[in-house]
Structure formats: C-alpha cells, structure tokens
PDBML (XML) file of the C-alpha atoms, coordinates in Angstrom:
<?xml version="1.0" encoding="UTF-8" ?>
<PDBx:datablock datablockName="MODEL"
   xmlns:PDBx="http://pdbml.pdb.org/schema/pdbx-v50.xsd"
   xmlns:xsi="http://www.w3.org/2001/XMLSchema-instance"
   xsi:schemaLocation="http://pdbml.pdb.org/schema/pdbx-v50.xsd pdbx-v50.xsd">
   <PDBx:atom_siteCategory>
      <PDBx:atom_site id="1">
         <PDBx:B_iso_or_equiv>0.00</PDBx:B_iso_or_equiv>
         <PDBx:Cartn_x>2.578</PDBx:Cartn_x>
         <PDBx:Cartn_y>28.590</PDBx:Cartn_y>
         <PDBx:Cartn_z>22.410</PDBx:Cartn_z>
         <PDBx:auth_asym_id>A</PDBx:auth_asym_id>
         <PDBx:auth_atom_id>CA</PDBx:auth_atom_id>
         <PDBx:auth_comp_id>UNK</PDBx:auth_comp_id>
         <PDBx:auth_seq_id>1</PDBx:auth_seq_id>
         <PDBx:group_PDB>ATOM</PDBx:group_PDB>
         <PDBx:label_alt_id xsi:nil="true" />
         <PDBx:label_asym_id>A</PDBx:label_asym_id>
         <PDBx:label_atom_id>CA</PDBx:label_atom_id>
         <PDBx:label_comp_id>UNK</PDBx:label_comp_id>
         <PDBx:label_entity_id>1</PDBx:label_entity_id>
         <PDBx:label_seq_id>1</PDBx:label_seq_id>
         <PDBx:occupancy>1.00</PDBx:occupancy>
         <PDBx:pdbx_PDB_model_num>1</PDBx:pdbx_PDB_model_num>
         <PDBx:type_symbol>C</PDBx:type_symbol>
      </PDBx:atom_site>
      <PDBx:atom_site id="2">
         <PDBx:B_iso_or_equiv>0.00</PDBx:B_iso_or_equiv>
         <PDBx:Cartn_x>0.924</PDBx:Cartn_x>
         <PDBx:Cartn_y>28.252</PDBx:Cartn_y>
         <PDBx:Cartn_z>18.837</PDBx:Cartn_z>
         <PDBx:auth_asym_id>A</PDBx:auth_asym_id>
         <PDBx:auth_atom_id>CA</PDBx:auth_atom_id>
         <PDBx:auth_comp_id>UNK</PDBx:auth_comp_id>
         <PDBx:auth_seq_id>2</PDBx:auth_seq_id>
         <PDBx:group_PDB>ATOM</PDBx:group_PDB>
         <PDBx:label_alt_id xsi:nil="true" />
         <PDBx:label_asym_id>A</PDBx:label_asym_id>
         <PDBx:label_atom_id>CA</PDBx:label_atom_id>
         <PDBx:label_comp_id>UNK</PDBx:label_comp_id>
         <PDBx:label_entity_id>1</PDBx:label_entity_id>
         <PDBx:label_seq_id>2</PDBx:label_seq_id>
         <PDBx:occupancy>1.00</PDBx:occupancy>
         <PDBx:pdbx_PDB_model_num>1</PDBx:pdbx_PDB_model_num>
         <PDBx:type_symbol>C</PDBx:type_symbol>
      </PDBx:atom_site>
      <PDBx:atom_site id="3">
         <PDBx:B_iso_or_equiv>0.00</PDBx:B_iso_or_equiv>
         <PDBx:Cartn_x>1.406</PDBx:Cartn_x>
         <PDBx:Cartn_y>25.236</PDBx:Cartn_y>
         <PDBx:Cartn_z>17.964</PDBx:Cartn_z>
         <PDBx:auth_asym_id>A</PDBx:auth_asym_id>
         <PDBx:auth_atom_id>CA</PDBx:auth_atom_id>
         <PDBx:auth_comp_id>UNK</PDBx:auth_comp_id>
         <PDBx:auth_seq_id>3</PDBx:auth_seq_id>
         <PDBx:group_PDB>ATOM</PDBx:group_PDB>
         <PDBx:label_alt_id xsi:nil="true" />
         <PDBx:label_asym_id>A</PDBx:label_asym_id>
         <PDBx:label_atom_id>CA</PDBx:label_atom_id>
         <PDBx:label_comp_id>UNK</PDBx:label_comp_id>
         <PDBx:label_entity_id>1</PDBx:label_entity_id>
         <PDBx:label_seq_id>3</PDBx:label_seq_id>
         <PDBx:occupancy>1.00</PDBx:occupancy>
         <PDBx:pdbx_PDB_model_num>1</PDBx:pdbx_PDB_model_num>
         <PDBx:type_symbol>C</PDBx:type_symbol>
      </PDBx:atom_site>
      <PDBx:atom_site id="4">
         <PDBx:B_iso_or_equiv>0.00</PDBx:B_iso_or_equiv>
         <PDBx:Cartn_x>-0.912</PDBx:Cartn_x>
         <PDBx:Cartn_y>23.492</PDBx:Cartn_y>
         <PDBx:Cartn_z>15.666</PDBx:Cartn_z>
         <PDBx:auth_asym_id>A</PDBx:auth_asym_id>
         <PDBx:auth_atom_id>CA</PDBx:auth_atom_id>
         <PDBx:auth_comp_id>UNK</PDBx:auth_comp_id>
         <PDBx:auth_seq_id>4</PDBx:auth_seq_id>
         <PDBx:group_PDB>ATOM</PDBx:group_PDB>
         <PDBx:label_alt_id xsi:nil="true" />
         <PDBx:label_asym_id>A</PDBx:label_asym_id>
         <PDBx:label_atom_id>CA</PDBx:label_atom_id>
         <PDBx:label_comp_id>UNK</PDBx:label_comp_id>
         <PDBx:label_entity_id>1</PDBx:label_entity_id>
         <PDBx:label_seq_id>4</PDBx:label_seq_id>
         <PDBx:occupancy>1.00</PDBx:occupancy>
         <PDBx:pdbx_PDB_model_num>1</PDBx:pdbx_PDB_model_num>
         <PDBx:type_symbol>C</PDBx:type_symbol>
      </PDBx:atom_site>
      <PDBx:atom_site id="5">
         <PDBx:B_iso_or_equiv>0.00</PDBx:B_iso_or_equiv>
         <PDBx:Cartn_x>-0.387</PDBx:Cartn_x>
         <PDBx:Cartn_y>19.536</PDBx:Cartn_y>
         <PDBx:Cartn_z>15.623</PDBx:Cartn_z>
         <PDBx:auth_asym_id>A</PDBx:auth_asym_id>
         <PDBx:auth_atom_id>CA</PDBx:auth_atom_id>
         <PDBx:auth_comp_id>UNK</PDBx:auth_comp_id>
         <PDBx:auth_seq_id>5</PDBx:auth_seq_id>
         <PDBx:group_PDB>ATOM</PDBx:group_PDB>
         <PDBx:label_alt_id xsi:nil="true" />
         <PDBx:label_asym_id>A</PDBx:label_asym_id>
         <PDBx:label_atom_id>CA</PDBx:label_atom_id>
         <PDBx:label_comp_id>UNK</PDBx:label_comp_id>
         <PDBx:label_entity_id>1</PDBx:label_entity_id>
         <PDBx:label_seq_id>5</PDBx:label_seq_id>
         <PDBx:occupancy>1.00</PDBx:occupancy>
         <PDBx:pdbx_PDB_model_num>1</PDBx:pdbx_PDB_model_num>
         <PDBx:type_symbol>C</PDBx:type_symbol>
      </PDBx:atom_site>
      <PDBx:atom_site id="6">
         <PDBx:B_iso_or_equiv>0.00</PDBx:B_iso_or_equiv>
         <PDBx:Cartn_x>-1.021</PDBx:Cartn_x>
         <PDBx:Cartn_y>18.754</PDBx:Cartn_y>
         <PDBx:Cartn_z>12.130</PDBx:Cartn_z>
         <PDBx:auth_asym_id>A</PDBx:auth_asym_id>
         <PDBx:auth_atom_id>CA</PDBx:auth_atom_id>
         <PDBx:auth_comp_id>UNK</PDBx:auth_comp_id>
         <PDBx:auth_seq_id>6</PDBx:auth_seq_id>
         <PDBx:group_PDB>ATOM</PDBx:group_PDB>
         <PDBx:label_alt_id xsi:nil="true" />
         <PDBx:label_asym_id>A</PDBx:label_asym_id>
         <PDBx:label_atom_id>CA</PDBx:label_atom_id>
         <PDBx:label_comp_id>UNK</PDBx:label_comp_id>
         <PDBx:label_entity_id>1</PDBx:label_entity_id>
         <PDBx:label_seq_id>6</PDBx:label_seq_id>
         <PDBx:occupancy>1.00</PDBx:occupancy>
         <PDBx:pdbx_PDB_model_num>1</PDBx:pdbx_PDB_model_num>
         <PDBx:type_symbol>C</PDBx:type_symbol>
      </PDBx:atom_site>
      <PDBx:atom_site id="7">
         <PDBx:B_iso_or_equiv>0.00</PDBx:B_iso_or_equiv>
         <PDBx:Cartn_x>0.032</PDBx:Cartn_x>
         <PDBx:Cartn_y>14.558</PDBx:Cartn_y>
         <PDBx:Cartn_z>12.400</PDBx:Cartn_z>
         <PDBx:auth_asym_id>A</PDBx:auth_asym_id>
         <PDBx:auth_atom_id>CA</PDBx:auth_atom_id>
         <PDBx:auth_comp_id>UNK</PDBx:auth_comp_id>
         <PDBx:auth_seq_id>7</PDBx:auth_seq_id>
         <PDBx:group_PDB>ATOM</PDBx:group_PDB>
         <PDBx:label_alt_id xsi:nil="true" />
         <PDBx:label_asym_id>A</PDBx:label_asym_id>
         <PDBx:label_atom_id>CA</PDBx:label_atom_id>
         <PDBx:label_comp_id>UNK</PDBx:label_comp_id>
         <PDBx:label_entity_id>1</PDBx:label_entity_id>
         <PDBx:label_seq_id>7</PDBx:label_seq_id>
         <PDBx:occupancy>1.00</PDBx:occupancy>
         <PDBx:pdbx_PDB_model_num>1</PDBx:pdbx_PDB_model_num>
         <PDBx:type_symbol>C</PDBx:type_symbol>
      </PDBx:atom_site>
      <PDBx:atom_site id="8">
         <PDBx:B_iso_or_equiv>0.00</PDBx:B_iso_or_equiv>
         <PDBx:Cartn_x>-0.604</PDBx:Cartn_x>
         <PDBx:Cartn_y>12.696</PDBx:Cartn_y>
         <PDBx:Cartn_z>15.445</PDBx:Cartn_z>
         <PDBx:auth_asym_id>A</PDBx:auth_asym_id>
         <PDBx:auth_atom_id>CA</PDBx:auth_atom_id>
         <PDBx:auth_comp_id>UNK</PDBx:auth_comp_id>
         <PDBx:auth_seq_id>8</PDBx:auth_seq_id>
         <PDBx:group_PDB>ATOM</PDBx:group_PDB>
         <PDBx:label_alt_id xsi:nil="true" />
         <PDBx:label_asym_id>A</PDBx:label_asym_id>
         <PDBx:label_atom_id>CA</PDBx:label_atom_id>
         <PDBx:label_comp_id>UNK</PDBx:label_comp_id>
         <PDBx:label_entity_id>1</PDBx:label_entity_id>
         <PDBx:label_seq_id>8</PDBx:label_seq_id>
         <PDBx:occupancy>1.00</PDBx:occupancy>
         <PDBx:pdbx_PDB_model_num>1</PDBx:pdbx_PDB_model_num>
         <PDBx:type_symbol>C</PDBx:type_symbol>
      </PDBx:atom_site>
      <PDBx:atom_site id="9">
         <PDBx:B_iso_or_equiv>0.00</PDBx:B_iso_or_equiv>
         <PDBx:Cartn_x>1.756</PDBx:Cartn_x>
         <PDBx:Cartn_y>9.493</PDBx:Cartn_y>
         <PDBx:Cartn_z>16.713</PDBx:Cartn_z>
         <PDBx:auth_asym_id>A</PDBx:auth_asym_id>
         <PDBx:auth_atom_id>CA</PDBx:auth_atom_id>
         <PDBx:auth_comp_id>UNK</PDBx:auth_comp_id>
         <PDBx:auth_seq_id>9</PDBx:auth_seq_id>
         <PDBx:group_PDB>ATOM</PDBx:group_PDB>
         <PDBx:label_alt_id xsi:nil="true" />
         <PDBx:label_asym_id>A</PDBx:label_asym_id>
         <PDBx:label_atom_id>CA</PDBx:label_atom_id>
         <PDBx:label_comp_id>UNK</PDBx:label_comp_id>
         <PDBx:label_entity_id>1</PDBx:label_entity_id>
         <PDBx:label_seq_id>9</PDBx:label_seq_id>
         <PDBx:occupancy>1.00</PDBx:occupancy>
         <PDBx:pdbx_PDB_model_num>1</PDBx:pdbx_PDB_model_num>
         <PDBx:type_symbol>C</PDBx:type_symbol>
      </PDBx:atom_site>
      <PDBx:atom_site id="10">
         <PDBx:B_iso_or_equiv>0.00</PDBx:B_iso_or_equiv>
         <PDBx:Cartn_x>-0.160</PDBx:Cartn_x>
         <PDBx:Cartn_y>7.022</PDBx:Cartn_y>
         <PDBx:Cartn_z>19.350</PDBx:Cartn_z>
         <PDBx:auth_asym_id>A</PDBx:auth_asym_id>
         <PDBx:auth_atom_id>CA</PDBx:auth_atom_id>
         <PDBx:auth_comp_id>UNK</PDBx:auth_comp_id>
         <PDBx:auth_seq_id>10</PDBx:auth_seq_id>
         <PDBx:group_PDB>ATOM</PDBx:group_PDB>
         <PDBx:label_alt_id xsi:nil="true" />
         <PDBx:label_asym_id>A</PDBx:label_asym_id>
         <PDBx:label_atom_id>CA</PDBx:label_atom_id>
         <PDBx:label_comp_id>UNK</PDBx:label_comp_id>
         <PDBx:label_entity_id>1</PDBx:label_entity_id>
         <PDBx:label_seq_id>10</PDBx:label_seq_id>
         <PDBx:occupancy>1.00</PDBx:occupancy>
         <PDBx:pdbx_PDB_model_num>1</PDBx:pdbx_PDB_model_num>
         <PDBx:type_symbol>C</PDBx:type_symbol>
      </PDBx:atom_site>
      <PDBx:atom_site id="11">
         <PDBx:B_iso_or_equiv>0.00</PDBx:B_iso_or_equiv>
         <PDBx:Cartn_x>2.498</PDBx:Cartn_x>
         <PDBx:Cartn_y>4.900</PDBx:Cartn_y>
         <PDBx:Cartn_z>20.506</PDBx:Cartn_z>
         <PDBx:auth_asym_id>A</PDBx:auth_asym_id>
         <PDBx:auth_atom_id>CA</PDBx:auth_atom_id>
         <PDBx:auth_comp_id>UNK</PDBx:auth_comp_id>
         <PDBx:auth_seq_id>11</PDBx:auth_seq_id>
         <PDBx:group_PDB>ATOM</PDBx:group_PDB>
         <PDBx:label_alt_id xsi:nil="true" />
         <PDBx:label_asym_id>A</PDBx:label_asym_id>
         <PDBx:label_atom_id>CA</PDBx:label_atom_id>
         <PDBx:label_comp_id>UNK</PDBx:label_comp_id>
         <PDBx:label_entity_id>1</PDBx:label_entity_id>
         <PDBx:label_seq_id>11</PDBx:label_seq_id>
         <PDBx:occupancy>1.00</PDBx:occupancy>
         <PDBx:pdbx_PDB_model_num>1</PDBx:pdbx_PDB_model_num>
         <PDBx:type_symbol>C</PDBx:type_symbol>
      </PDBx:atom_site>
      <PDBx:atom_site id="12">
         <PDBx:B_iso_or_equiv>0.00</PDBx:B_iso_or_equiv>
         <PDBx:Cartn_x>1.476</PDBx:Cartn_x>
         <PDBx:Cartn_y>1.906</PDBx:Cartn_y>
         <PDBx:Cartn_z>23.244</PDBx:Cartn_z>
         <PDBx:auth_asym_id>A</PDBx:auth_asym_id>
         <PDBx:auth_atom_id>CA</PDBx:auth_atom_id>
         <PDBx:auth_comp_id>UNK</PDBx:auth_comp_id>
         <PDBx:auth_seq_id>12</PDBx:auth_seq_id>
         <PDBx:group_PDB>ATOM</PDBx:group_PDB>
         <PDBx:label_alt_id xsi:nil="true" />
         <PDBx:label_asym_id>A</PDBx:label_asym_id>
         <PDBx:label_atom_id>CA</PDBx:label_atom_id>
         <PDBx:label_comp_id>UNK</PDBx:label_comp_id>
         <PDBx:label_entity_id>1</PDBx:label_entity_id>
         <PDBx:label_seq_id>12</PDBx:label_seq_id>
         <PDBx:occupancy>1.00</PDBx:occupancy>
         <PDBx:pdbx_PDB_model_num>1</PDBx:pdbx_PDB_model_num>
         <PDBx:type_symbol>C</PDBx:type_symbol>
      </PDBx:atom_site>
      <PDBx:atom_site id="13">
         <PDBx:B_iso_or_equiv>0.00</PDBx:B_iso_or_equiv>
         <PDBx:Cartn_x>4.031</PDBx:Cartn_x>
         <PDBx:Cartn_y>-0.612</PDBx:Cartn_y>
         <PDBx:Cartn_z>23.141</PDBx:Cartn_z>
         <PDBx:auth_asym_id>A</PDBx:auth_asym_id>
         <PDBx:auth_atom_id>CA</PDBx:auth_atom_id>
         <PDBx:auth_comp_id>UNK</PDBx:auth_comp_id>
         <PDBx:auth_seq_id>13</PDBx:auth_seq_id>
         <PDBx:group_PDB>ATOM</PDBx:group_PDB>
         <PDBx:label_alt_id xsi:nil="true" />
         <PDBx:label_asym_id>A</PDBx:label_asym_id>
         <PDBx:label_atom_id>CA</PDBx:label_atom_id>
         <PDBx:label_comp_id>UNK</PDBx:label_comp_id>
         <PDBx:label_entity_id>1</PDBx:label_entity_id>
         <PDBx:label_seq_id>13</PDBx:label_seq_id>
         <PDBx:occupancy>1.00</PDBx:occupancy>
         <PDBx:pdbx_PDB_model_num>1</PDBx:pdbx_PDB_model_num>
         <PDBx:type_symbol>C</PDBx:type_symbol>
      </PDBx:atom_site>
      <PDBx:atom_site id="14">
         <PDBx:B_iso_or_equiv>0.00</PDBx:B_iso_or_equiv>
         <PDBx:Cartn_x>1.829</PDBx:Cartn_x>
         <PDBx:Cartn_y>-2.371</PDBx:Cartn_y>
         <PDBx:Cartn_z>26.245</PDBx:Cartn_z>
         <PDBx:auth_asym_id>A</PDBx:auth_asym_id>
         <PDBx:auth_atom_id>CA</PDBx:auth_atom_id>
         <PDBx:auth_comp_id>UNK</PDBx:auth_comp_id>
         <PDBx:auth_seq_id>14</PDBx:auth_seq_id>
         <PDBx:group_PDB>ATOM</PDBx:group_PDB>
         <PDBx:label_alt_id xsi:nil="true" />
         <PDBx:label_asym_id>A</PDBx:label_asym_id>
         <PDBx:label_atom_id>CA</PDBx:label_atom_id>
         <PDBx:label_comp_id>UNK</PDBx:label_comp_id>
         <PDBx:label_entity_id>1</PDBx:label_entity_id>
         <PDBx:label_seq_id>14</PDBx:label_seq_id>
         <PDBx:occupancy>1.00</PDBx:occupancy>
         <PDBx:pdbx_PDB_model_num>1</PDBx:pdbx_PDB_model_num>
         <PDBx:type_symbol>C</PDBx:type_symbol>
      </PDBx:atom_site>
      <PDBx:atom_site id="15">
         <PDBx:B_iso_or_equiv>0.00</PDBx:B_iso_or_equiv>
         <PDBx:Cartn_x>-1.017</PDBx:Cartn_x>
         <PDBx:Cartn_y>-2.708</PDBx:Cartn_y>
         <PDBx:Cartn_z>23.924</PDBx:Cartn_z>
         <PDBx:auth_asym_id>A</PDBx:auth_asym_id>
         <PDBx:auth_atom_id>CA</PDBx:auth_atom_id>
         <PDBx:auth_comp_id>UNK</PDBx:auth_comp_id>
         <PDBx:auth_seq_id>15</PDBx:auth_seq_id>
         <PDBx:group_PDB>ATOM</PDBx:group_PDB>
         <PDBx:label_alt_id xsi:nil="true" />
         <PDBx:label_asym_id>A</PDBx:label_asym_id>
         <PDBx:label_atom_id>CA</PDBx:label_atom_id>
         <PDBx:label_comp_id>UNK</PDBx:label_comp_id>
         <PDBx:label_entity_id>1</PDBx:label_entity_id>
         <PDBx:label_seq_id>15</PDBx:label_seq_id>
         <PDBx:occupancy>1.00</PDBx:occupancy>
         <PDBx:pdbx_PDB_model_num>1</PDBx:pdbx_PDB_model_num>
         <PDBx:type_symbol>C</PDBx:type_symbol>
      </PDBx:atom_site>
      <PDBx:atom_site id="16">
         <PDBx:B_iso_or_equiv>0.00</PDBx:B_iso_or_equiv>
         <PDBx:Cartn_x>-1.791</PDBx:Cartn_x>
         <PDBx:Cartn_y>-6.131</PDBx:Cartn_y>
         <PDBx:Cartn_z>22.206</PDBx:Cartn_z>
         <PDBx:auth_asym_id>A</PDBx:auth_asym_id>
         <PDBx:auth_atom_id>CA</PDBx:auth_atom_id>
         <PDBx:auth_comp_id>UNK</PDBx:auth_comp_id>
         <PDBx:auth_seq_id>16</PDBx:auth_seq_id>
         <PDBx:group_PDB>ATOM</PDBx:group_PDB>
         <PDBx:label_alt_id xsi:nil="true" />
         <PDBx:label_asym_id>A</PDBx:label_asym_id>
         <PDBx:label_atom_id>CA</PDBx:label_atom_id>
         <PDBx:label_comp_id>UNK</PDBx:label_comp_id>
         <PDBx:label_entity_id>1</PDBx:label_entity_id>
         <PDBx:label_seq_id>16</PDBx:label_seq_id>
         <PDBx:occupancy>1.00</PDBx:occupancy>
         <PDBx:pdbx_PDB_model_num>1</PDBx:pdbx_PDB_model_num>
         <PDBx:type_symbol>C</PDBx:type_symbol>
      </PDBx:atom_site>
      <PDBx:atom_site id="17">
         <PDBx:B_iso_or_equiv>0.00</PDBx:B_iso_or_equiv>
         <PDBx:Cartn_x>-4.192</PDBx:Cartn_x>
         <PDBx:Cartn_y>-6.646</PDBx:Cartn_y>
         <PDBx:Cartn_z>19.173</PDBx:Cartn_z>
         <PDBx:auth_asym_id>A</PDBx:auth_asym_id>
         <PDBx:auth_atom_id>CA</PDBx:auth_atom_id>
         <PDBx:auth_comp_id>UNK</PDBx:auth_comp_id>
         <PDBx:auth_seq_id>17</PDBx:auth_seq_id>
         <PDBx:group_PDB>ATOM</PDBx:group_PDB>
         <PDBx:label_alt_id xsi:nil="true" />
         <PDBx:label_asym_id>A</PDBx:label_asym_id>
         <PDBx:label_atom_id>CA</PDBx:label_atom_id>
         <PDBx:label_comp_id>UNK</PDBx:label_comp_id>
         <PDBx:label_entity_id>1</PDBx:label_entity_id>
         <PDBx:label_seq_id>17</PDBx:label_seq_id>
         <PDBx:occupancy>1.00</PDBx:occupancy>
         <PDBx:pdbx_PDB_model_num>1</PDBx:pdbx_PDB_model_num>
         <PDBx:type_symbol>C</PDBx:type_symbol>
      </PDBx:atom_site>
      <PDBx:atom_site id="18">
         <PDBx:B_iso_or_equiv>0.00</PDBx:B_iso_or_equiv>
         <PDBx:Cartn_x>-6.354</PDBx:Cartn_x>
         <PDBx:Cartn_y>-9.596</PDBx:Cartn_y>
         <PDBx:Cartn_z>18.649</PDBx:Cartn_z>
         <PDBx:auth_asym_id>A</PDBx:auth_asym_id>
         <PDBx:auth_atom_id>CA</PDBx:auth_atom_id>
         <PDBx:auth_comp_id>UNK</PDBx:auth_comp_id>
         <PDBx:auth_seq_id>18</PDBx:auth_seq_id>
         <PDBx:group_PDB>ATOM</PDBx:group_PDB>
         <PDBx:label_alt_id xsi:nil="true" />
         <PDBx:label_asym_id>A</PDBx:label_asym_id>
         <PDBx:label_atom_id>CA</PDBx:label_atom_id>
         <PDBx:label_comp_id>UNK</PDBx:label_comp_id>
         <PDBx:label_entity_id>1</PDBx:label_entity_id>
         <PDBx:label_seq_id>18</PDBx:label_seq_id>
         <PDBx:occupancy>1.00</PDBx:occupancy>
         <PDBx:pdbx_PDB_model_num>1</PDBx:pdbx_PDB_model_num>
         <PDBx:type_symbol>C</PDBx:type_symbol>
      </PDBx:atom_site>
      <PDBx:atom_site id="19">
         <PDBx:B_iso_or_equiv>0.00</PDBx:B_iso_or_equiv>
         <PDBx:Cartn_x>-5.834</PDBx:Cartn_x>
         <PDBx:Cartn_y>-10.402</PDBx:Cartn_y>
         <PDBx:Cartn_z>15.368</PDBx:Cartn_z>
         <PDBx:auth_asym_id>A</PDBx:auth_asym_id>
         <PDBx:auth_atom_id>CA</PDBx:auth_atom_id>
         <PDBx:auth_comp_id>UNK</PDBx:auth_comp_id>
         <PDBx:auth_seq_id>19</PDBx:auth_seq_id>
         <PDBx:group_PDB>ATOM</PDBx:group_PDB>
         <PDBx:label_alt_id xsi:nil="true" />
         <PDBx:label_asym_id>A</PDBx:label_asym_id>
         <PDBx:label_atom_id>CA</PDBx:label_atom_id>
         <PDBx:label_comp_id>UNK</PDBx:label_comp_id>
         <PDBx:label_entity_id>1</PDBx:label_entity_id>
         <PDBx:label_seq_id>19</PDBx:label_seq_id>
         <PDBx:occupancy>1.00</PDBx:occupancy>
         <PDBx:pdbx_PDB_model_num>1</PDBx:pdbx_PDB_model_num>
         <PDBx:type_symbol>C</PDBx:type_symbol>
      </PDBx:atom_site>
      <PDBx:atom_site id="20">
         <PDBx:B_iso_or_equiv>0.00</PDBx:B_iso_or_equiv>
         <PDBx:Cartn_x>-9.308</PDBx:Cartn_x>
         <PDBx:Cartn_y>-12.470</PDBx:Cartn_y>
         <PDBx:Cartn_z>14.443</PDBx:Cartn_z>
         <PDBx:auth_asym_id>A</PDBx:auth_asym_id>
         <PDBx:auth_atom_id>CA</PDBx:auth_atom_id>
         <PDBx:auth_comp_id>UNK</PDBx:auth_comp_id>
         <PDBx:auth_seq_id>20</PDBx:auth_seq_id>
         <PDBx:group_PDB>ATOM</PDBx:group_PDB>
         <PDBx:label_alt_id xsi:nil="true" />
         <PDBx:label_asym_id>A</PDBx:label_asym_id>
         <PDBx:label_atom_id>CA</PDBx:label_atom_id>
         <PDBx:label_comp_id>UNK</PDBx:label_comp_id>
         <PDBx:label_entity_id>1</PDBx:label_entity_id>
         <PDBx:label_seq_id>20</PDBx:label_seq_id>
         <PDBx:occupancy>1.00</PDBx:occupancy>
         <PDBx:pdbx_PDB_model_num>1</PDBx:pdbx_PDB_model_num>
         <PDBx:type_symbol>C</PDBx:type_symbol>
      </PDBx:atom_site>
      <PDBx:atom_site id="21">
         <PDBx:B_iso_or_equiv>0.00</PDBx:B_iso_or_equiv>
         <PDBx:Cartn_x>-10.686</PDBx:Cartn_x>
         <PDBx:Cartn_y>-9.565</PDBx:Cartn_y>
         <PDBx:Cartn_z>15.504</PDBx:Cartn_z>
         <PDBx:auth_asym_id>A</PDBx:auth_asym_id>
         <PDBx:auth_atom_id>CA</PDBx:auth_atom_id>
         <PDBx:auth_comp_id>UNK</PDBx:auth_comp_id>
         <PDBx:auth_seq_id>21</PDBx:auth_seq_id>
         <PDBx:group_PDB>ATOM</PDBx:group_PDB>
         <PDBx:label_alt_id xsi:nil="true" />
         <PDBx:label_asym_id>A</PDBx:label_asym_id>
         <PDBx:label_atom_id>CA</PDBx:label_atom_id>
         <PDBx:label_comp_id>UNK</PDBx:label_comp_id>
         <PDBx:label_entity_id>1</PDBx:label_entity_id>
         <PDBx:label_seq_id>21</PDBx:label_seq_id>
         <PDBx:occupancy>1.00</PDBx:occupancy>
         <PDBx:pdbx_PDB_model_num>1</PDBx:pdbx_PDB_model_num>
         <PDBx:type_symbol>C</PDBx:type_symbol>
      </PDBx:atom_site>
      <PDBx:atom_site id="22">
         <PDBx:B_iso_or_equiv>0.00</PDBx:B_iso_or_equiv>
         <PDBx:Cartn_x>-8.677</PDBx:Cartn_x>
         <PDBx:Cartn_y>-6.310</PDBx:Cartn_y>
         <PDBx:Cartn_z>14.998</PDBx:Cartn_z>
         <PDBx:auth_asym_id>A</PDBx:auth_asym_id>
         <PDBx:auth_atom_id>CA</PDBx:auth_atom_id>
         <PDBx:auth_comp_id>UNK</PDBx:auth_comp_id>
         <PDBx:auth_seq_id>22</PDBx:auth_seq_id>
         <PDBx:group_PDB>ATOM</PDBx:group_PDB>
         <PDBx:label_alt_id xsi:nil="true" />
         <PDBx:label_asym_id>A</PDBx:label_asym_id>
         <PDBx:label_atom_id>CA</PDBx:label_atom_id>
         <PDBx:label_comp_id>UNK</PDBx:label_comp_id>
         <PDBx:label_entity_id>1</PDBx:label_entity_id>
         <PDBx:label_seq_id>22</PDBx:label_seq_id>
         <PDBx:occupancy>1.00</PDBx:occupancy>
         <PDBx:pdbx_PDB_model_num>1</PDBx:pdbx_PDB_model_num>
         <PDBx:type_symbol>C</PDBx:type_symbol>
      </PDBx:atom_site>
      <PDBx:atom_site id="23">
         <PDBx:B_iso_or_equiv>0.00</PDBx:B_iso_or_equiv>
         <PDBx:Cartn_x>-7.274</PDBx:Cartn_x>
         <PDBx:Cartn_y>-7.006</PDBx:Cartn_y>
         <PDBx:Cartn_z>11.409</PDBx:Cartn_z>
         <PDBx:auth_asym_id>A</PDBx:auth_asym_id>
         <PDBx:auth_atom_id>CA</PDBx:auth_atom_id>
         <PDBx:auth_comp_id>UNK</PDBx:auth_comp_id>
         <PDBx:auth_seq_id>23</PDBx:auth_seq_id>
         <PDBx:group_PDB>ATOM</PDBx:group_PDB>
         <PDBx:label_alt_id xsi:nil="true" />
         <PDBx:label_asym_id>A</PDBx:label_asym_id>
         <PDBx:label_atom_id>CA</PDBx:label_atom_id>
         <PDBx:label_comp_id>UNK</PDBx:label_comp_id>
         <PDBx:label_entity_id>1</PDBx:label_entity_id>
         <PDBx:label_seq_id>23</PDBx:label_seq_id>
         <PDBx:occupancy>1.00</PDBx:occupancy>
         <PDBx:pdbx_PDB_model_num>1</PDBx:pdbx_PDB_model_num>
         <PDBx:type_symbol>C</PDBx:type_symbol>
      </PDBx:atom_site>
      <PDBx:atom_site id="24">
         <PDBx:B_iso_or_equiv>0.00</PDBx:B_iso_or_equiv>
         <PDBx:Cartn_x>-3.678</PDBx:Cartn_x>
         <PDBx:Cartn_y>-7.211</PDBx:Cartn_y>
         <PDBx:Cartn_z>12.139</PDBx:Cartn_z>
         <PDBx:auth_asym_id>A</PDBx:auth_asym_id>
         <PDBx:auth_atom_id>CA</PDBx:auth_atom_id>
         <PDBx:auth_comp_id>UNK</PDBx:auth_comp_id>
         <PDBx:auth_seq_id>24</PDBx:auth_seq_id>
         <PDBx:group_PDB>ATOM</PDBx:group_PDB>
         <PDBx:label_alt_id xsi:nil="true" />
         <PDBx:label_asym_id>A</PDBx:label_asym_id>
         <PDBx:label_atom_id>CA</PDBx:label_atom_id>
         <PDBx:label_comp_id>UNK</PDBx:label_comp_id>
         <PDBx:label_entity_id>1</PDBx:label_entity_id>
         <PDBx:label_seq_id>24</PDBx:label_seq_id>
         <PDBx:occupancy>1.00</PDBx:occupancy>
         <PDBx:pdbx_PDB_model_num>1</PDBx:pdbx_PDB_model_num>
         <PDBx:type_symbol>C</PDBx:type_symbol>
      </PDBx:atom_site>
      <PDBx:atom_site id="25">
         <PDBx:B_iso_or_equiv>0.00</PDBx:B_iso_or_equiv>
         <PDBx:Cartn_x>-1.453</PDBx:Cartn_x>
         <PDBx:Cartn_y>-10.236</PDBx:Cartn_y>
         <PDBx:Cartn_z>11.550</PDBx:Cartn_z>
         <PDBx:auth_asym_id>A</PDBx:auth_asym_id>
         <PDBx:auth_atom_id>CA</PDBx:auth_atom_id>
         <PDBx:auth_comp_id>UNK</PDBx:auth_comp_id>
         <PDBx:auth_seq_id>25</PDBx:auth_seq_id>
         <PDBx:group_PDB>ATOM</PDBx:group_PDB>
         <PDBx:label_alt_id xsi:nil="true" />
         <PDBx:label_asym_id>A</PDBx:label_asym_id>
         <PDBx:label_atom_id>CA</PDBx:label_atom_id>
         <PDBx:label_comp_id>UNK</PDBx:label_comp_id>
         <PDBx:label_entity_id>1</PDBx:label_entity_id>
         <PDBx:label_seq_id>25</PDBx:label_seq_id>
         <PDBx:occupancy>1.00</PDBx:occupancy>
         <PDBx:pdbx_PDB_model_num>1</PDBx:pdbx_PDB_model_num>
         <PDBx:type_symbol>C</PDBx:type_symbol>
      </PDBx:atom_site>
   </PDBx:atom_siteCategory>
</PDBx:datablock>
C-alpha cells in the first residue's frame, strides 16, 4: 500500500536494438 519503488527493471525480450544506431553490440 506504501510502497516506494526505489530501482526500476524494464524487461522486453521482443525488443531489438539497432546497433549502428543504439550503441549496443
């Protein structure tokens, strides 16, 4: 009921980066 989230965790396995443009490998 009072729960503060203090870390967040954004998890989309579906989600692809591009690396030229996103800075991943």
């Amino acid at each position: 009921q009072n729960f503060s989230p203090e870390w967040t965790v954004v998890n989309a396995p579906g989600f692809m980066a591009n690396p030229e443009e996103d800075g991943t490998r």
